[in-house]
Protein backbone atom coordinates (compact mmCIF):
# COMPACT_ATOMS: atom_id res chain seq x y z
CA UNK A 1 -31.90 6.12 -61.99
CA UNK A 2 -30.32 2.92 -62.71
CA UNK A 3 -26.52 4.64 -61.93
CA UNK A 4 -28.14 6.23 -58.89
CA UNK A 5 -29.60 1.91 -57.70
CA UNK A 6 -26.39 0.76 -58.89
CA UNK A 7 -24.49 3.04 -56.02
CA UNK A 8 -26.58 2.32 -53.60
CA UNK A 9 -26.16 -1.58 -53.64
CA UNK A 10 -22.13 -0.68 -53.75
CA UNK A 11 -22.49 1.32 -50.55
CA UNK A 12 -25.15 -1.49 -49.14
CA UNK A 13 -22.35 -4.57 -50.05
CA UNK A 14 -19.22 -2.21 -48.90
CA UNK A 15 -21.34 -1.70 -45.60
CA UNK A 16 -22.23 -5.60 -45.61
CA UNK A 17 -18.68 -6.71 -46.42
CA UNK A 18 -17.71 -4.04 -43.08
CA UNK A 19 -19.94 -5.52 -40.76
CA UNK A 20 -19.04 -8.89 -41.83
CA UNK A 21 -15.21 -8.08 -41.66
CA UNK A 22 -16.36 -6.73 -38.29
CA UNK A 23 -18.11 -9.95 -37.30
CA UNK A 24 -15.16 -12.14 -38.00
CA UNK A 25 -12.47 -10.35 -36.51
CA UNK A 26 -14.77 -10.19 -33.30
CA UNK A 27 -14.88 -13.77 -33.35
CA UNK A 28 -11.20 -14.32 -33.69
CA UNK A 29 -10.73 -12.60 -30.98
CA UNK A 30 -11.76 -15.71 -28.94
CA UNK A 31 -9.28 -18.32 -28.18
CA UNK A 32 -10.43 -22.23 -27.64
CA UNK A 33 -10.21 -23.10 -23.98
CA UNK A 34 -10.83 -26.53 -24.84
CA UNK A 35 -8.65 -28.24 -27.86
CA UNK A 36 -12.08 -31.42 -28.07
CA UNK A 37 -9.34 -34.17 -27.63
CA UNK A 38 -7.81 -33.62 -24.20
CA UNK A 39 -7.28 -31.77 -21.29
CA UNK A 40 -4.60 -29.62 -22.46
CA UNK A 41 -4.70 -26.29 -20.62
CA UNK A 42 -6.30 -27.66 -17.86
CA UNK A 43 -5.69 -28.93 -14.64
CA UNK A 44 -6.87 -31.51 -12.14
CA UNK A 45 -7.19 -30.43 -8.86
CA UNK A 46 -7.33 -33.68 -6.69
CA UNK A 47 -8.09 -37.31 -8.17
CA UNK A 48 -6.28 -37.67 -11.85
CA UNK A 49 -8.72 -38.99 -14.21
CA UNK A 50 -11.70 -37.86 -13.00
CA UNK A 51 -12.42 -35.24 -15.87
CA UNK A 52 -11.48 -36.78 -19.30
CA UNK A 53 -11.92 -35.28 -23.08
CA UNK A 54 -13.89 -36.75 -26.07
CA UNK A 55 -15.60 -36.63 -29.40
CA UNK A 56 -15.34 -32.90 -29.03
CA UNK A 57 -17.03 -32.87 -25.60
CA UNK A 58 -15.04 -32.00 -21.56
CA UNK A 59 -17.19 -34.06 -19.14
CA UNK A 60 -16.89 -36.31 -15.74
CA UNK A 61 -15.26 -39.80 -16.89
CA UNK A 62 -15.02 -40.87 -13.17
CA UNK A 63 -16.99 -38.76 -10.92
CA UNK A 64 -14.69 -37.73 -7.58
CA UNK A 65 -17.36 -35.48 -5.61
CA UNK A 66 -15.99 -32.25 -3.94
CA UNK A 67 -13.39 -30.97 -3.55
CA UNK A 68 -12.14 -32.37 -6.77
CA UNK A 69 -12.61 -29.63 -9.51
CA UNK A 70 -11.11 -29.16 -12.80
CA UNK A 71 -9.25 -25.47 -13.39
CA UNK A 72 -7.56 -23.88 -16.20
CA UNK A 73 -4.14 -23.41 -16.38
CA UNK A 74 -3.75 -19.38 -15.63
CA UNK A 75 -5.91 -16.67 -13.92
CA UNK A 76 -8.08 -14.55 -15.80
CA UNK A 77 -9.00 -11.52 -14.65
CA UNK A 78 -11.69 -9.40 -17.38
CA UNK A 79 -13.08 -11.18 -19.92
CA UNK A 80 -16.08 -12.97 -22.29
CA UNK A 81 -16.33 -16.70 -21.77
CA UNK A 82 -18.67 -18.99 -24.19
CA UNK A 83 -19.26 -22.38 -23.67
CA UNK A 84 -22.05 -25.02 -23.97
CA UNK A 85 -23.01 -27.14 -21.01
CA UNK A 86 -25.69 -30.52 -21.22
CA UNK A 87 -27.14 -32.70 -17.94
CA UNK A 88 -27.56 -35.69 -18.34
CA UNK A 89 -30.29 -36.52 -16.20
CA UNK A 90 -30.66 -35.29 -12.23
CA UNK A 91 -27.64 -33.20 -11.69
CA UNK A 92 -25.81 -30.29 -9.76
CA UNK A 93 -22.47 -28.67 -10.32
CA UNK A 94 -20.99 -25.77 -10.85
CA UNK A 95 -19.00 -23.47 -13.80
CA UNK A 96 -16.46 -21.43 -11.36
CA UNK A 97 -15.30 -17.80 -12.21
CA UNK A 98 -12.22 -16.03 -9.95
CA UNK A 99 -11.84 -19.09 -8.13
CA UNK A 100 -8.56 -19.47 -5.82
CA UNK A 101 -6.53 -22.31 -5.76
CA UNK A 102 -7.28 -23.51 -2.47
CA UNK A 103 -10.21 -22.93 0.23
CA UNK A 104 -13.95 -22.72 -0.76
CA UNK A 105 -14.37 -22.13 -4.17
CA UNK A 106 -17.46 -20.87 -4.32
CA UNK A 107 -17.53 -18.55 -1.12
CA UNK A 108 -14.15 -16.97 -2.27
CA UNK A 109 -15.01 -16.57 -5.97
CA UNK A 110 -18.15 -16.74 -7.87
CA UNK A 111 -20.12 -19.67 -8.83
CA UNK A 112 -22.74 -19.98 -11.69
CA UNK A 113 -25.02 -22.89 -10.50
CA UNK A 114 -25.94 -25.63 -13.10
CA UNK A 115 -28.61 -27.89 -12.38
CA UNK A 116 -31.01 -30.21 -13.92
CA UNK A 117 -34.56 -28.59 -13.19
CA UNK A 118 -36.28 -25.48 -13.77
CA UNK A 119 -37.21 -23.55 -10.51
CA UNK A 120 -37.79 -20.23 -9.75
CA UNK A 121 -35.10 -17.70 -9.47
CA UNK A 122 -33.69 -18.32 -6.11
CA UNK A 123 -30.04 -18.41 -4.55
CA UNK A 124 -29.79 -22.11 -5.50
CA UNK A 125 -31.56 -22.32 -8.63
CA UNK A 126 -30.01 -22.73 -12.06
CA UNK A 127 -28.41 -19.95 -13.70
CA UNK A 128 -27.66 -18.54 -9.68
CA UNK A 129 -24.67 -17.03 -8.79
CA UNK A 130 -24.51 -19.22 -6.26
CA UNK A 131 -25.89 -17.57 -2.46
CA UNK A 132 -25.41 -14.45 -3.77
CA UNK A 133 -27.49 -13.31 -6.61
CA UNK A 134 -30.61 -14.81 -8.32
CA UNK A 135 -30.42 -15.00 -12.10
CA UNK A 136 -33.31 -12.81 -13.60
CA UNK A 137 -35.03 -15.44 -15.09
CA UNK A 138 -34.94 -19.36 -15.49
CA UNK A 139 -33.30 -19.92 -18.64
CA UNK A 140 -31.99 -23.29 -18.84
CA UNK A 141 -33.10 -26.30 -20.33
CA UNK A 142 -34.19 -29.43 -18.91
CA UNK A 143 -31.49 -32.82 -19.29
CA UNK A 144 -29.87 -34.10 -22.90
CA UNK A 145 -30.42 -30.53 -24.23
CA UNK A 146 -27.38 -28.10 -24.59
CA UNK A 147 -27.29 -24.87 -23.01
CA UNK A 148 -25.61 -22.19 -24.25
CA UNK A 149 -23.87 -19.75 -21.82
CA UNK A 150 -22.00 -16.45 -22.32
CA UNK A 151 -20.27 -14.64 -19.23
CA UNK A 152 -18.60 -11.49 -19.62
CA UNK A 153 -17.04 -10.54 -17.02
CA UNK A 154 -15.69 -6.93 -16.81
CA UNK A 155 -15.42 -5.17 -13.34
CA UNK A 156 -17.48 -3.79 -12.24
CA UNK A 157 -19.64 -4.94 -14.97
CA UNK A 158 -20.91 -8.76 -14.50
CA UNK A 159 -23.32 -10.03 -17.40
CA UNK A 160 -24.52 -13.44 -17.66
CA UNK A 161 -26.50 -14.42 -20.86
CA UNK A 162 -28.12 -17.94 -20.99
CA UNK A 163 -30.02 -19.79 -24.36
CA UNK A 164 -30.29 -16.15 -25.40
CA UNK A 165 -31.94 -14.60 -22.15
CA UNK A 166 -29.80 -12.10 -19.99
CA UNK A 167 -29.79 -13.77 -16.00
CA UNK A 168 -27.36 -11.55 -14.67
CA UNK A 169 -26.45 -7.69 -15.04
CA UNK A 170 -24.95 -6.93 -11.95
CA UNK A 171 -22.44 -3.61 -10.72
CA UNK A 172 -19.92 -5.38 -8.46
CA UNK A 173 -18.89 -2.78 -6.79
CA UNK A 174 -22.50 -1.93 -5.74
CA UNK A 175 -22.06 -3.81 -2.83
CA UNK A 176 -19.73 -4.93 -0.32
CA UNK A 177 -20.30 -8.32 -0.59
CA UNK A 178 -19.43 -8.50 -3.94
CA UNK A 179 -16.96 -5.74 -3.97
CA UNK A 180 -14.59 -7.59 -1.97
CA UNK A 181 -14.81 -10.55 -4.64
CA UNK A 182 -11.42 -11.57 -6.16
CA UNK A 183 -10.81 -9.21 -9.40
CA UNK A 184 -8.95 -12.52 -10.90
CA UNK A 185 -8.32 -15.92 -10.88
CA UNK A 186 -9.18 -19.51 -12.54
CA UNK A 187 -11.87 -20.74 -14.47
CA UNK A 188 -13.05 -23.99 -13.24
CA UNK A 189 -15.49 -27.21 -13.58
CA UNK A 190 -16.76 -28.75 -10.41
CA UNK A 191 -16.94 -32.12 -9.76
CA UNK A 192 -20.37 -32.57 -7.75
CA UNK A 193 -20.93 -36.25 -8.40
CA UNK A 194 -22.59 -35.48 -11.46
CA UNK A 195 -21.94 -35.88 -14.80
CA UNK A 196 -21.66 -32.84 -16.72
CA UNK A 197 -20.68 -32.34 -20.13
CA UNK A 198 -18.66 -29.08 -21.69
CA UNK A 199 -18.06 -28.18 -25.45
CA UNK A 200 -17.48 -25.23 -27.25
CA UNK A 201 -15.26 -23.34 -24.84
CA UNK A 202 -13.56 -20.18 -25.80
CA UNK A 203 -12.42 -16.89 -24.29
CA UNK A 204 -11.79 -13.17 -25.24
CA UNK A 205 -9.59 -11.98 -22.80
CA UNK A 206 -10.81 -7.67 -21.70
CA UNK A 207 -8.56 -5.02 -20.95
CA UNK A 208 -7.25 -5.05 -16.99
CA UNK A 209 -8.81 -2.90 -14.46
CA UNK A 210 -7.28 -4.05 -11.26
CA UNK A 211 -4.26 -3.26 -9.28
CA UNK A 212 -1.60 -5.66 -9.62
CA UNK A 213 -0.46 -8.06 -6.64
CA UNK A 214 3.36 -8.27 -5.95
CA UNK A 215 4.62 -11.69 -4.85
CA UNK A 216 6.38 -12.01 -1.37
CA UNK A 217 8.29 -15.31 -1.72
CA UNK A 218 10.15 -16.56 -4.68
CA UNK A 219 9.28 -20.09 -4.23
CA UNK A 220 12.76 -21.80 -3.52
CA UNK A 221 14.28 -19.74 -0.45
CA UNK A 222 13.52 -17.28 2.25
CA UNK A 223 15.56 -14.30 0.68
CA UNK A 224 13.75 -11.20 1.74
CA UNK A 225 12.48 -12.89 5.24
CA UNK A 226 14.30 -12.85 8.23
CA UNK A 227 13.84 -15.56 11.03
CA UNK A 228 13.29 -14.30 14.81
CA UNK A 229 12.53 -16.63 17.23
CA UNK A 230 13.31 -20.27 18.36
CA UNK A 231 10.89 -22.10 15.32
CA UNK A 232 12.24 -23.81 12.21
CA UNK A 233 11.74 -22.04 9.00
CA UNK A 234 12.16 -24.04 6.00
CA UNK A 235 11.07 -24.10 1.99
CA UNK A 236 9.26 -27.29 1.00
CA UNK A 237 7.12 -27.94 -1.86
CA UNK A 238 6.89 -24.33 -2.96
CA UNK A 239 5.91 -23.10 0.28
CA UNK A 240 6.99 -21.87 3.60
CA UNK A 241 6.72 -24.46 6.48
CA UNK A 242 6.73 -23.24 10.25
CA UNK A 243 7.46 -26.03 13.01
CA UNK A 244 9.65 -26.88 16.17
CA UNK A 245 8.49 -24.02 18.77
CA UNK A 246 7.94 -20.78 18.53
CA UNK A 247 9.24 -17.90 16.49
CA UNK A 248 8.44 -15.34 13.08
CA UNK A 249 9.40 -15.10 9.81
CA UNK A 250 9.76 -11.52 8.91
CA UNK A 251 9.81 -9.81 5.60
CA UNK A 252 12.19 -7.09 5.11
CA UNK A 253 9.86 -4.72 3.65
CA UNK A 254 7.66 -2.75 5.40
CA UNK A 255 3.78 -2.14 3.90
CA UNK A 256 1.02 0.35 4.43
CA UNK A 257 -2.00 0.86 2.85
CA UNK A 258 -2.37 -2.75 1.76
CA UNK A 259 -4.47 -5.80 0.56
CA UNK A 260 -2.59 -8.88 1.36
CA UNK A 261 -3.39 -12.83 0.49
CA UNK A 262 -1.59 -16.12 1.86
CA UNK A 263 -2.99 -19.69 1.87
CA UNK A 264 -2.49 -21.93 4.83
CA UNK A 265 -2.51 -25.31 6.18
CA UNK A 266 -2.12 -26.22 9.85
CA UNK A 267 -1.37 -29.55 11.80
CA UNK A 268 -3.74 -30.83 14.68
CA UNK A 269 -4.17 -27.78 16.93
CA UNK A 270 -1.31 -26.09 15.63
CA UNK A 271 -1.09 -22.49 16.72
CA UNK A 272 0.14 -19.42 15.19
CA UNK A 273 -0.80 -16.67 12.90
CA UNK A 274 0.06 -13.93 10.43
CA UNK A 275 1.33 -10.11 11.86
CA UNK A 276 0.81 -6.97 10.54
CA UNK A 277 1.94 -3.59 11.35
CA UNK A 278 4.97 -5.18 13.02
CA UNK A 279 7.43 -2.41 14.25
CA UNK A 280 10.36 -1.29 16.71
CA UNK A 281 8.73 -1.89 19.81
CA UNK A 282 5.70 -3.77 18.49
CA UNK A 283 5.11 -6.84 17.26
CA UNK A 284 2.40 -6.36 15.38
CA UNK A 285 -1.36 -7.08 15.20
CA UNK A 286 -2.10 -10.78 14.99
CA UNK A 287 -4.66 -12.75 12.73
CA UNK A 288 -4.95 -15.72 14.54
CA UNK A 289 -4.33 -19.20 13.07
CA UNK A 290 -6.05 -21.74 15.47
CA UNK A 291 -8.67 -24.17 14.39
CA UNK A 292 -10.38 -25.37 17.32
CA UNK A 293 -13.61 -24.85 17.43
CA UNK A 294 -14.64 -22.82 21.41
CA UNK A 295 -11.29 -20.82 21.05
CA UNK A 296 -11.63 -17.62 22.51
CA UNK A 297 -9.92 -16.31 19.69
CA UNK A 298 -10.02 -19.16 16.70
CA UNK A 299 -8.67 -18.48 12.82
CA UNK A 300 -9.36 -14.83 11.59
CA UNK A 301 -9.77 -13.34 14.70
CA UNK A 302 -7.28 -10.22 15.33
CA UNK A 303 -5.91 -11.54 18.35
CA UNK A 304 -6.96 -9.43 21.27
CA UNK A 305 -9.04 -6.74 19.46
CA UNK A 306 -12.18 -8.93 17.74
CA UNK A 307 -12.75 -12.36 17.84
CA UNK A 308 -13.76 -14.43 14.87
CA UNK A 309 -17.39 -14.30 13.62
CA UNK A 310 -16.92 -17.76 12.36
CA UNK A 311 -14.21 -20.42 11.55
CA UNK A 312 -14.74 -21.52 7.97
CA UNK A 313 -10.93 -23.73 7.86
CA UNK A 314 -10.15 -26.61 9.52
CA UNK A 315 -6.85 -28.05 10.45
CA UNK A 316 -5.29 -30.47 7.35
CA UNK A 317 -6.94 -28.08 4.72
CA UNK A 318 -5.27 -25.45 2.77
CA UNK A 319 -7.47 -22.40 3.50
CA UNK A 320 -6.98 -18.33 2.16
CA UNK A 321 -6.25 -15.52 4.43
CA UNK A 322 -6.77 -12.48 3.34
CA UNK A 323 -5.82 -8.96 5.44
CA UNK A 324 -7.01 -5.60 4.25
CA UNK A 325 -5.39 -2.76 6.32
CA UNK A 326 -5.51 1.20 6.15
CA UNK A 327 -5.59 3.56 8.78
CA UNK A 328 -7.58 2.72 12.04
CA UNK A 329 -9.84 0.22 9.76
CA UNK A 330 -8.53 -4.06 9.24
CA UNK A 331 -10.81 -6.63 8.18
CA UNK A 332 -10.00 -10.61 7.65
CA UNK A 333 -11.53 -12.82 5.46
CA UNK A 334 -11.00 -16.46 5.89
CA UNK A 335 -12.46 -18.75 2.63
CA UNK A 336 -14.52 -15.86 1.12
CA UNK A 337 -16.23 -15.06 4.20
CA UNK A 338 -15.53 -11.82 6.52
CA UNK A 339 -14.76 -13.12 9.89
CA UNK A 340 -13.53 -10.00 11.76
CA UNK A 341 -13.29 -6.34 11.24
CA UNK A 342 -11.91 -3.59 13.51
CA UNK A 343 -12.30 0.18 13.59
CA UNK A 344 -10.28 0.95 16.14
CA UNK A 345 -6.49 -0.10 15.46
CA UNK A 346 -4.11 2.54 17.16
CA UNK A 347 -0.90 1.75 15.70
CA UNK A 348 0.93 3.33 12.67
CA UNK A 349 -0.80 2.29 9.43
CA UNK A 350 2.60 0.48 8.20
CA UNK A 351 4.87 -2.05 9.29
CA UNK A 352 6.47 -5.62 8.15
CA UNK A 353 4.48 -8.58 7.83
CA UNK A 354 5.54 -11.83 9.66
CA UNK A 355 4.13 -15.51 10.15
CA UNK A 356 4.29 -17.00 13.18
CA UNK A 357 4.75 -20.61 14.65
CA UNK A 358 3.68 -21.10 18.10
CA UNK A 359 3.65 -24.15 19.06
CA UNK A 360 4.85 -27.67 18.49
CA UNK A 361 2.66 -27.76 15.38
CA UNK A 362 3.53 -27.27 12.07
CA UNK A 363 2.03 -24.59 9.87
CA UNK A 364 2.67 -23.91 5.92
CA UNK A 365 2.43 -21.07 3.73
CA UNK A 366 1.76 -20.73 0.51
CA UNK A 367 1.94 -17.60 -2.57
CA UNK A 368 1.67 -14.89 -0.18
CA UNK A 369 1.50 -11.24 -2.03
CA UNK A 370 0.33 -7.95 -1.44
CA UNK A 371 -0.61 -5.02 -3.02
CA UNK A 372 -2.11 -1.59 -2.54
CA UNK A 373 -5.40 -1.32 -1.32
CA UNK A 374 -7.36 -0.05 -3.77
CA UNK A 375 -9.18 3.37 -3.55
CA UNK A 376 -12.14 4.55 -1.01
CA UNK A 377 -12.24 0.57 0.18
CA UNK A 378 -13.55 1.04 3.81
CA UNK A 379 -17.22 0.12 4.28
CA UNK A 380 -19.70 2.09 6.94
CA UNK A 381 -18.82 0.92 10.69
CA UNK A 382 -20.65 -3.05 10.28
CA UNK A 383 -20.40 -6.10 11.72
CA UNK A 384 -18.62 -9.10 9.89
C-alpha cells in the first residue's frame, strides 16, 4: 500500500512538474512590448514627446489630441497581446489593433475603446470595438484601478478578455464588414487628450494565415514604372510625387485577380487618380482622386461607372486607397470605409496599374503593393 501511495505522488509531481514546465514555456513565449524605461520599439506618430516612459508605466506626458498616436515599430498580423491599462479620472482613448499608418485609424483597423465609466454594452462603451461590435459585457473598472486586458487575435478568430470576463468572441470573416478588415498592421496608443497609463505589455506572436502583399516601389527610384504623359514624376521622401500637368506613371507588370493598397496626399483641388485594368487600347478604369466636396465624381468613385458614396479624405491629409478587383466585380475603400462598388466592369480582369496627375496640383504616393485577392471575396450584389 505504501509502494502503491508512494507511485502515485511520483506520477502526481511528474504530472505537476509537466504542467508547470508547460506553464513557463507558454509564458516565454511572450516578448515585452514595452522595456518600463522608454519608448524603445515604439514610435511617435506626430508631436515628439507627447507619450513618455516611467517607473515601469507608458502613459501621456504631454497630451497632443488626435491625430497624434503612439505605434509600434512593425506590423503584426496573428497574435496574443497582454497589457494593463489605468484612467486616471474622466477619460477616452483608444488601444489600436491592424491600424495603418496613415488615414483613420479606427475606421481602417480595429479599435478597442477605453473609457472611464461603466455603461451598457453599446458601440461606444468601454471594452467596444469601436462602431462595430459591442463587448459582451461591461468589464472594466472605474479610474486609479488597473485593468487587465488580453487580445488574441487570430483570423478569423477575434477574442477579447477583460479583468477576467470574455467581451469579445467574434468570426471575422462572418461578415463583410469585418471581413474586409486589414489581416495586419501596428499596434497603437491613441492620444485623445487624456491621460492614459500602459504597463505590462507583451506579445506572442501566432502562426500567419494571410496572403502576403508584394511591394510596388522600392522607395528610392521609379524602376519598374514607366512615365506617359506631360506630368513630372519624381521620388521624394520615400514616396512618389505627381505634379506639373498631366500624365501616368505606369508599372510594368500587369495584375489580375488582385487586392491592391496605396496611401495618398493631394494639394488644394488637385486632380487625378489611380488606374486599373490599363491595356492596349484602354486606359484603364479610374478611382478618382478629387477632394471637393459636390464633385460629380469626388475620391473613390470609379470614374464614370459609380460615384462615391462618401468622401472620407480631404486634401493635405495622407489618406488609404484600397482597390479590390476580379472579374466583372471592383470595390474602393477610402479610410476603412466602402465608398463605391461595381458589378458591371466589362473589360479584361487584368491589366497594369498607373497613377495619374491631372492637373496643376501635386499628388504623392506612398507604399503601394498588391497581392492576390484572396479566395471566394465577392459579397451578394449591395450597395457601399
Amino acid at each position: 500500500m505504501q509502494r502503491r501511495c508512494s507511485r502515485v505522488f511520483s506520477l502526481a509531481a511528474i504530472a505537476g512538474a509537466v504542467w508547470v514546465s508547460a506553464a513557463h514555456a507558454q509564458e516565454a513565449r511572450f516578448e515585452p512590448l514595452f522595456d518600463g524605461r522608454s519608448l524603445a520599439g515604439w514610435v511617435e506618430m506626430g508631436a515628439p514627446g507627447a507619450f513618455a516612459a516611467s517607473s515601469g508605466e507608458l502613459h501621456l506626458r504631454a497630451p497632443q489630441n488626435h491625430p497624434n498616436w503612439l505605434r509600434t515599430e512593425r506590423e503584426y498580423e496573428n497574435y496574443v497581446l497582454r497589457l494593463e491599462y489605468l484612467v486616471t479620472g474622466w477619460a477616452e482613448g483608444g488601444i489600436l489593433l491592424h491600424a495603418p499608418l496613415h488615414g483613420d485609424l479606427p475606421a481602417t483597423g480595429y479599435k478597442l475603446h477605453v473609457r472611464h465609466d461603466q455603461t451598457p454594452p453599446a458601440l461606444r462603451s468601454a471594452g467596444a470595438l469601436y462602431d462595430l461590435v459591442p463587448p459582451l459585457a461591461t468589464a472594466n473598472k472605474g479610474p486609479k484601478e488597473w485593468n487587465a486586458l488580453e487580445v488574441r487575435m487570430d483570423w478569423p478568430s477575434l477574442r477579447v478578455t477583460l479583468n477576467g470576463v470574455r467581451i469579445h468572441d467574434i468570426l471575422l470573416d462572418a461578415t463583410e464588414e469585418l471581413r474586409w478588415k486589414p489581416r495586419r498592421g501596428y499596434i497603437g496608443l491613441e492620444d485623445l487628450g487624456f491621460e492614459v497609463r500602459y504597463r505590462n505589455l507583451a506579445i506572442q506572436e501566432l502562426p500567419s494565415t494571410d496572403v502576403p502583399w508584394t511591394p510596388l516601389f522600392n522607395g528610392t527610384d521609379l524602376k519598374g514604372w514607366t512615365p506617359q504623359g506631360a506630368a513630372r514624376w519624381a521620388v521624394e521622401e520615400g514616396g512618389i510625387v505627381g505634379s506639373s500637368g498631366d500624365g501616368f506613371l505606369v508599372t510594368d507588370e500587369a495584375f489580375e485577380g488582385f487586392d491592391f493598397q496605396v496611401y495618398f496626399r493631394s494639394s488644394r483641388h488637385a486632380n487625378g487618380g489611380v488606374y486599373f485594368r490599363r491595356g492596349e487600347g484602354f486606359p484603364g478604369y479610374e478611382v478618382q482622386i478629387y477632394n471637393v466636396p459636390g464633385a460629380t465624381y469626388p475620391t473613390g468613385s470609379i470614374y464614370a461607372q459609380v460615384p462615391a458614396a462618401s468622401m472620407p479624405c480631404r486634401d493635405g491629409e495622407w489618406c488609404m486607397m484600397r482597390i479590390v478587383s476580379a472579374g466583372a466585380h471592383a470595390r474602393v475603400w477610402v479610410n476603412g470605409r466602402l465608398v463605391a462598388a461595381s458589378w458591371s466592369l466589362s473589360r479584361p480582369d487584368g491589366g497594369r496599374i498607373a497613377f495619374q496627375n491631372h492637373s496643376e496640383g501635386r499628388i504623392e504616393y506612398r507604399d503601394p503593393r498588391i497581392r492576390r485577392v484572396r479566395p471566394a471575396p465577392l459579397p451578394s450584389r449591395a450597395s457601399p
